[in-house]
Protein backbone atom coordinates (compact mmCIF):
# COMPACT_ATOMS: atom_id res chain seq x y z
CA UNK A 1 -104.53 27.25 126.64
CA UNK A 2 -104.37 29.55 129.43
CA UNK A 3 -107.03 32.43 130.52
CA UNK A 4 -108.43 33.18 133.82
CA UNK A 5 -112.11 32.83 132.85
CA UNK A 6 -110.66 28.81 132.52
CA UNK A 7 -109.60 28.47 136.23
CA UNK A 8 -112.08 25.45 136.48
CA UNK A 9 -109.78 23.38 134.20
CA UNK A 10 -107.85 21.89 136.59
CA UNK A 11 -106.14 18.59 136.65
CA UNK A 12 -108.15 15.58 138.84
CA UNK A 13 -111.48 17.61 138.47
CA UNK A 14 -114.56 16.36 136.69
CA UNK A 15 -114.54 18.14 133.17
CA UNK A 16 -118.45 17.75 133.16
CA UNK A 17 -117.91 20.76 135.73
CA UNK A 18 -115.61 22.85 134.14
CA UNK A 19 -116.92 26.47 132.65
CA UNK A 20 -117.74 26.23 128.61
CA UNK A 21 -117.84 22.41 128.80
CA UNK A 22 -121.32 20.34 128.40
CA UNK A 23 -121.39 16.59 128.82
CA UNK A 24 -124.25 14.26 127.82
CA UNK A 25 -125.02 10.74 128.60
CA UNK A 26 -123.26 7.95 126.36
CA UNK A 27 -123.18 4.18 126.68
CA UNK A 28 -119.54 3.08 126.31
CA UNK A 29 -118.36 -0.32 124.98
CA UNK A 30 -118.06 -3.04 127.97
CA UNK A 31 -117.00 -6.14 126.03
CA UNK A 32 -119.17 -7.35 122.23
CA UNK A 33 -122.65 -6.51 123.23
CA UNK A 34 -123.31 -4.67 126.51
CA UNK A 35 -122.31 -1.24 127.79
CA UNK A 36 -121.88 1.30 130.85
CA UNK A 37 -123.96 4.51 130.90
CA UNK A 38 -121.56 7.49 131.51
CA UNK A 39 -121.03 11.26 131.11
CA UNK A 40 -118.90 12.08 128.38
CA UNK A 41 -117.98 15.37 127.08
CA UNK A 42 -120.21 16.13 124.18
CA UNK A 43 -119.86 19.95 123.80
CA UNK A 44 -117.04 22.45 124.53
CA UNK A 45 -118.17 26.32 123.94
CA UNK A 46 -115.56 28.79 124.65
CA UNK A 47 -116.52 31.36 122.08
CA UNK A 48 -114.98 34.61 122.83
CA UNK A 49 -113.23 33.75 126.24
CA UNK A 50 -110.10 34.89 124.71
CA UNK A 51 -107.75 31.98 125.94
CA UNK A 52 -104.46 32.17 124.45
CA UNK A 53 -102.48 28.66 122.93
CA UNK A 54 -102.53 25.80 120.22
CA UNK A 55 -105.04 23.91 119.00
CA UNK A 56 -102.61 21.08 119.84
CA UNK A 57 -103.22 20.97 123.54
CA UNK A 58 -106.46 19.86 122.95
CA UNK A 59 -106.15 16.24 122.88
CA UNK A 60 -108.73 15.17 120.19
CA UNK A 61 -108.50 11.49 120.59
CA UNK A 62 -109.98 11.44 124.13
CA UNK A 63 -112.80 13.36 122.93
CA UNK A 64 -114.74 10.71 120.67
CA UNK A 65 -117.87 11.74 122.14
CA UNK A 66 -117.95 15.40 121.19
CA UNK A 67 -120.51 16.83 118.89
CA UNK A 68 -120.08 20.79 118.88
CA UNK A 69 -116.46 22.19 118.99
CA UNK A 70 -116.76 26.45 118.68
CA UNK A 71 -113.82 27.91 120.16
CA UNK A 72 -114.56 31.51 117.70
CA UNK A 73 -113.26 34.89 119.23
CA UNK A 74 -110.20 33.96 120.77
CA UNK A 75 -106.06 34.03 120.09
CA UNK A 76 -105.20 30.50 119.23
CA UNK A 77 -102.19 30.15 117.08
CA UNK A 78 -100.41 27.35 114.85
CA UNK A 79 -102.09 25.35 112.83
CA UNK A 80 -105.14 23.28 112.95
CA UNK A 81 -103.80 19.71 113.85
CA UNK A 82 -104.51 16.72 111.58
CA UNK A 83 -106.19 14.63 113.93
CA UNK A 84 -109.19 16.99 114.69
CA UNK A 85 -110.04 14.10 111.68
CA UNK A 86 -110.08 12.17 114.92
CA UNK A 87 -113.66 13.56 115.99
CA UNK A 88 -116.06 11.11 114.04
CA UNK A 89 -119.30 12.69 115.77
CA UNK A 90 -118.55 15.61 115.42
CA UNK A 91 -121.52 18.42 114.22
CA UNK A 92 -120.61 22.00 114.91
CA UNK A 93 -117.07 23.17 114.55
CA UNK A 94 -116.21 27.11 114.60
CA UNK A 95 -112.58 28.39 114.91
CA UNK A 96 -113.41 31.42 113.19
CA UNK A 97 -111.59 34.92 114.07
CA UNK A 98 -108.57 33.93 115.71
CA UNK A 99 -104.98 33.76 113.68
CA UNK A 100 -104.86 29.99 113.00
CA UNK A 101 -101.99 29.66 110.07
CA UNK A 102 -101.08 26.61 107.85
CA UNK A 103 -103.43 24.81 105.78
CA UNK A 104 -106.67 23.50 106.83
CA UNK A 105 -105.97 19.81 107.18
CA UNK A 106 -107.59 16.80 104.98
CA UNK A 107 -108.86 14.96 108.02
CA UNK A 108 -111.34 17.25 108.37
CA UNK A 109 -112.94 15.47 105.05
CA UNK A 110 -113.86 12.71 108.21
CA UNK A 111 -116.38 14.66 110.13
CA UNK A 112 -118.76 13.22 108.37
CA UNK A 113 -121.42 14.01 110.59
CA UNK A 114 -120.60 18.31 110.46
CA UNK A 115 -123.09 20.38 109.58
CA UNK A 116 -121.65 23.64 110.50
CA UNK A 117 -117.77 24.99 109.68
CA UNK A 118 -116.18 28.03 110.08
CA UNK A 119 -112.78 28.25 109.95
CA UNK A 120 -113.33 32.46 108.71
CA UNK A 121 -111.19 35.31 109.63
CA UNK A 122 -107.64 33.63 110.25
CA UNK A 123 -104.67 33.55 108.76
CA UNK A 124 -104.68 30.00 106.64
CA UNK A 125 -103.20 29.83 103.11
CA UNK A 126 -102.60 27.03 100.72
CA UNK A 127 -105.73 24.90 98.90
CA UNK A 128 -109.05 24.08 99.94
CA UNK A 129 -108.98 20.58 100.63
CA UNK A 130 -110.98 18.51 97.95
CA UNK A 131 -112.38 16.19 100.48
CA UNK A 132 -114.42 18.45 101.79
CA UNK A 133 -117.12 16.00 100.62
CA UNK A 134 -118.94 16.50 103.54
CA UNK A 135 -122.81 15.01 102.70
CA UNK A 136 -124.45 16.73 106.01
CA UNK A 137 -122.89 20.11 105.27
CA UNK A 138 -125.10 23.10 105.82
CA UNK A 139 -122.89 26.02 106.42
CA UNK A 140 -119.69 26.42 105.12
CA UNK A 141 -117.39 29.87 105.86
CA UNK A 142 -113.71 29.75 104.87
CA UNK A 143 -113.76 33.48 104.25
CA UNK A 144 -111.26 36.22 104.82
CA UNK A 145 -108.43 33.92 104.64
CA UNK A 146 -105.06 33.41 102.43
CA UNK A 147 -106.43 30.35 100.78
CA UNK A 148 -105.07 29.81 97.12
CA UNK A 149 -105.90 27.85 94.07
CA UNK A 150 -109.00 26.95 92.33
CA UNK A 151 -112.26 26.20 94.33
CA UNK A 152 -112.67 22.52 94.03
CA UNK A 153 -115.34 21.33 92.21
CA UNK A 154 -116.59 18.58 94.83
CA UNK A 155 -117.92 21.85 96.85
CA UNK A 156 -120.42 22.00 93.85
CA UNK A 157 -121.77 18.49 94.83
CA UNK A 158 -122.94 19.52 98.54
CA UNK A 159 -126.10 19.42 98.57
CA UNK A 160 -127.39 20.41 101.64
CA UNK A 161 -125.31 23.86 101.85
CA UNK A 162 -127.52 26.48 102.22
CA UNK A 163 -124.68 29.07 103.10
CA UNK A 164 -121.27 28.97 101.34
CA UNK A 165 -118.61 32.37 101.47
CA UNK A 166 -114.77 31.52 99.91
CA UNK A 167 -114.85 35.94 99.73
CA UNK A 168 -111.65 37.85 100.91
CA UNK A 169 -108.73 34.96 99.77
CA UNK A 170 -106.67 34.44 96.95
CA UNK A 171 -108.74 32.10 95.12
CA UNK A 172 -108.54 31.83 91.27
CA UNK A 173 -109.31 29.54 88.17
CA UNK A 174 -113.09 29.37 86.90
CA UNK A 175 -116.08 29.39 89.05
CA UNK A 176 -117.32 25.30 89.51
CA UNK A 177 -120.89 24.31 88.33
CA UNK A 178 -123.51 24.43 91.26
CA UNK A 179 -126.25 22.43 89.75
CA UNK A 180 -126.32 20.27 92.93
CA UNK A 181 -126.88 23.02 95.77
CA UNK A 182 -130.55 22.62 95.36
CA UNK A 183 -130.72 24.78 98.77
CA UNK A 184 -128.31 27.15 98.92
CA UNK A 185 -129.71 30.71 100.15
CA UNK A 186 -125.92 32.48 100.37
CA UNK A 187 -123.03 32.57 98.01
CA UNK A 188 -120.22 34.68 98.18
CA UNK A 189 -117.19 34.31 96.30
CA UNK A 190 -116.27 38.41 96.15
CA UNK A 191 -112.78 39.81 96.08
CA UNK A 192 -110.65 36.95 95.21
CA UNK A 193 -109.08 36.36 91.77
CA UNK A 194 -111.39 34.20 89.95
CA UNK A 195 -111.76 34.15 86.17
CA UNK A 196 -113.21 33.48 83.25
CA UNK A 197 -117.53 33.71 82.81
CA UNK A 198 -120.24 33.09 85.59
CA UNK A 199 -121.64 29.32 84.57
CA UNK A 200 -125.41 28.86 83.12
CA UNK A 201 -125.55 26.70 86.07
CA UNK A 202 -125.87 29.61 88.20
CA UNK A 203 -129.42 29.54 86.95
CA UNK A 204 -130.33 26.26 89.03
CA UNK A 205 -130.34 27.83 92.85
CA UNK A 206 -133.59 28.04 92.92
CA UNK A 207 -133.72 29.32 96.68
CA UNK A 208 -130.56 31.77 96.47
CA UNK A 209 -130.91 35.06 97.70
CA UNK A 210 -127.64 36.75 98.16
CA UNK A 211 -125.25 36.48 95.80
CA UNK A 212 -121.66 38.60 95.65
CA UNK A 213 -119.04 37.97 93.03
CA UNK A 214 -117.75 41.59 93.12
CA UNK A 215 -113.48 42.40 92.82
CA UNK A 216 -112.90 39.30 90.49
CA UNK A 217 -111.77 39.03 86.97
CA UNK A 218 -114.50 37.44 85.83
CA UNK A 219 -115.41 38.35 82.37
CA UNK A 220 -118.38 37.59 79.37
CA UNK A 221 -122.31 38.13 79.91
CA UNK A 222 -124.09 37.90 82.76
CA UNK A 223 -125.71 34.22 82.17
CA UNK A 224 -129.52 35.17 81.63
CA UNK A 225 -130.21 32.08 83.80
CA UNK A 226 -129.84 34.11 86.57
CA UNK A 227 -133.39 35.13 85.90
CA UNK A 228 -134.23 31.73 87.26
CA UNK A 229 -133.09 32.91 90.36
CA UNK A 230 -136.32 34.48 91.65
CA UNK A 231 -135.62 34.86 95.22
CA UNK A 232 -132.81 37.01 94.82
CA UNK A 233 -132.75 40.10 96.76
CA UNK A 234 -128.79 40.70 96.74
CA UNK A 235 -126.51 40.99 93.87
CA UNK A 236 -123.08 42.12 93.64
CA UNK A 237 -120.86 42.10 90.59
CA UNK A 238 -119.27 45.25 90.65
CA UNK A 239 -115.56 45.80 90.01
CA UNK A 240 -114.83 43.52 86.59
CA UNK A 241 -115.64 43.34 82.90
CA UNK A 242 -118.66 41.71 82.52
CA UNK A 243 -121.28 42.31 79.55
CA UNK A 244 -124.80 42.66 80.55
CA UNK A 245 -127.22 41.38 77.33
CA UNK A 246 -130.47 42.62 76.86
CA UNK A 247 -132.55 40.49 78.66
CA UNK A 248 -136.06 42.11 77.82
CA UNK A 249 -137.03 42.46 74.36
């Protein structure tokens, strides 16, 4: 990577110094049961400093340590590398609005500690990974991408999403049960090419309060489970064939 405002990343300094970069005390191994306290790099936050380069030169495997990755706002290219799988603690990780191409990798399926992903706004195409089975998952934004294919149904077993947007990609096939996003507050799956009828299941997001499924080709009633949805102060299903039932006698 290579920008001006990253001057302090020079070779035989102390990273802890460098700009965007936060480190954090760690005990490292020392033999079977005792340790050395250190500084390790725990956080790296270059969100809009507009460095230009590959995800590749970042060297993942000597960053075990890190917990929040956001490098949003900037103009890295390629593809996101496999072994970003390689950061196990891992929390926070925003690539978002950059032009990132390829596929996004199954190793991310091994930050099983993230809570936040945003890979939005890039250029990435082929499937959505089904092992994005990520149990600590609270915010999930693959939007405005090329992604293809159906969206896999272990997204519907999530369950502590509370914000979830597939909108803007080339996603078809029917729309996955929810039943087990007890808390999710934001779904949007608008302008992509799904089909066939909105599921009952809809019904069972209790706490949902936007909701945009406009420019599909979705088609059949609106399920009147949606009335279950009480909360609801957004709703978009404009733009397809859908049949609205009388839902008050």
């Amino acid at each position: 990577m290579s920008n001006d405002r990253l001057d302090s990343w020079t070779k035989g300094s102390n990273p802890c110094d460098w700009d965007g970069v936060a480190c954090s005390n760690n005990v490292l191994p020392r033999g079977r049961d005792q340790g050395d306290a250190a500084l390790v790099v725990s956080n790296i936050s270059l969100a809009g400093f507009a460095p230009v380069g590959m995800l590749d030169r970042l060297h993942f495997s000597d960053l075990p340590h890190l917990v929040y990755l956001d490098l949003s706002g900037n103009i890295l290219q390629g593809s996101i590398p496999s072994n970003i799988g390689a950061l196990a603690q891992l929390t926070h990780l925003d690539l978002c609005c950059s032009i990132l191409r390829g596929s996004i990798p199954s190793s991310i399926g091994a930050l099983s500690q993230l809570t936040h992903l945003d890979l939005s706004n890039n250029e990435l195409n082929g499937s959505i990974p089904t092992s994005l089975d990520l149990p600590h998952l609270v915010y999930l934004n693959l939007g405005n991408n090329h992604l293809s294919g159906g969206i896999p149904s272990s997204i519907g077993a999530l369950a502590e999403l509370t914000y979830l947007d597939l909108s803007i990609n080339d996603q078809n096939g029917s729309i996955p049960p929810f039943i087990d996003l007890p808390h999710l507050v934001y779904l949007n799956l608008g302008d992509n090419h799904v089909s066939g009828e909105i599921p009952s299941s809809i019904g069972a997001l209790a706490d949902l309060a936007y909701l945009d499924m406009s420019v599909n080709d979705l088609n059949g009633s609106i399920p009147p489970s949606i009335g279950n949805c009480t909360k609801l102060s957004s709703l978009d299903l404009s733009y397809y064939n859908l049949f609205l039932p009388c839902l008050v006698k």
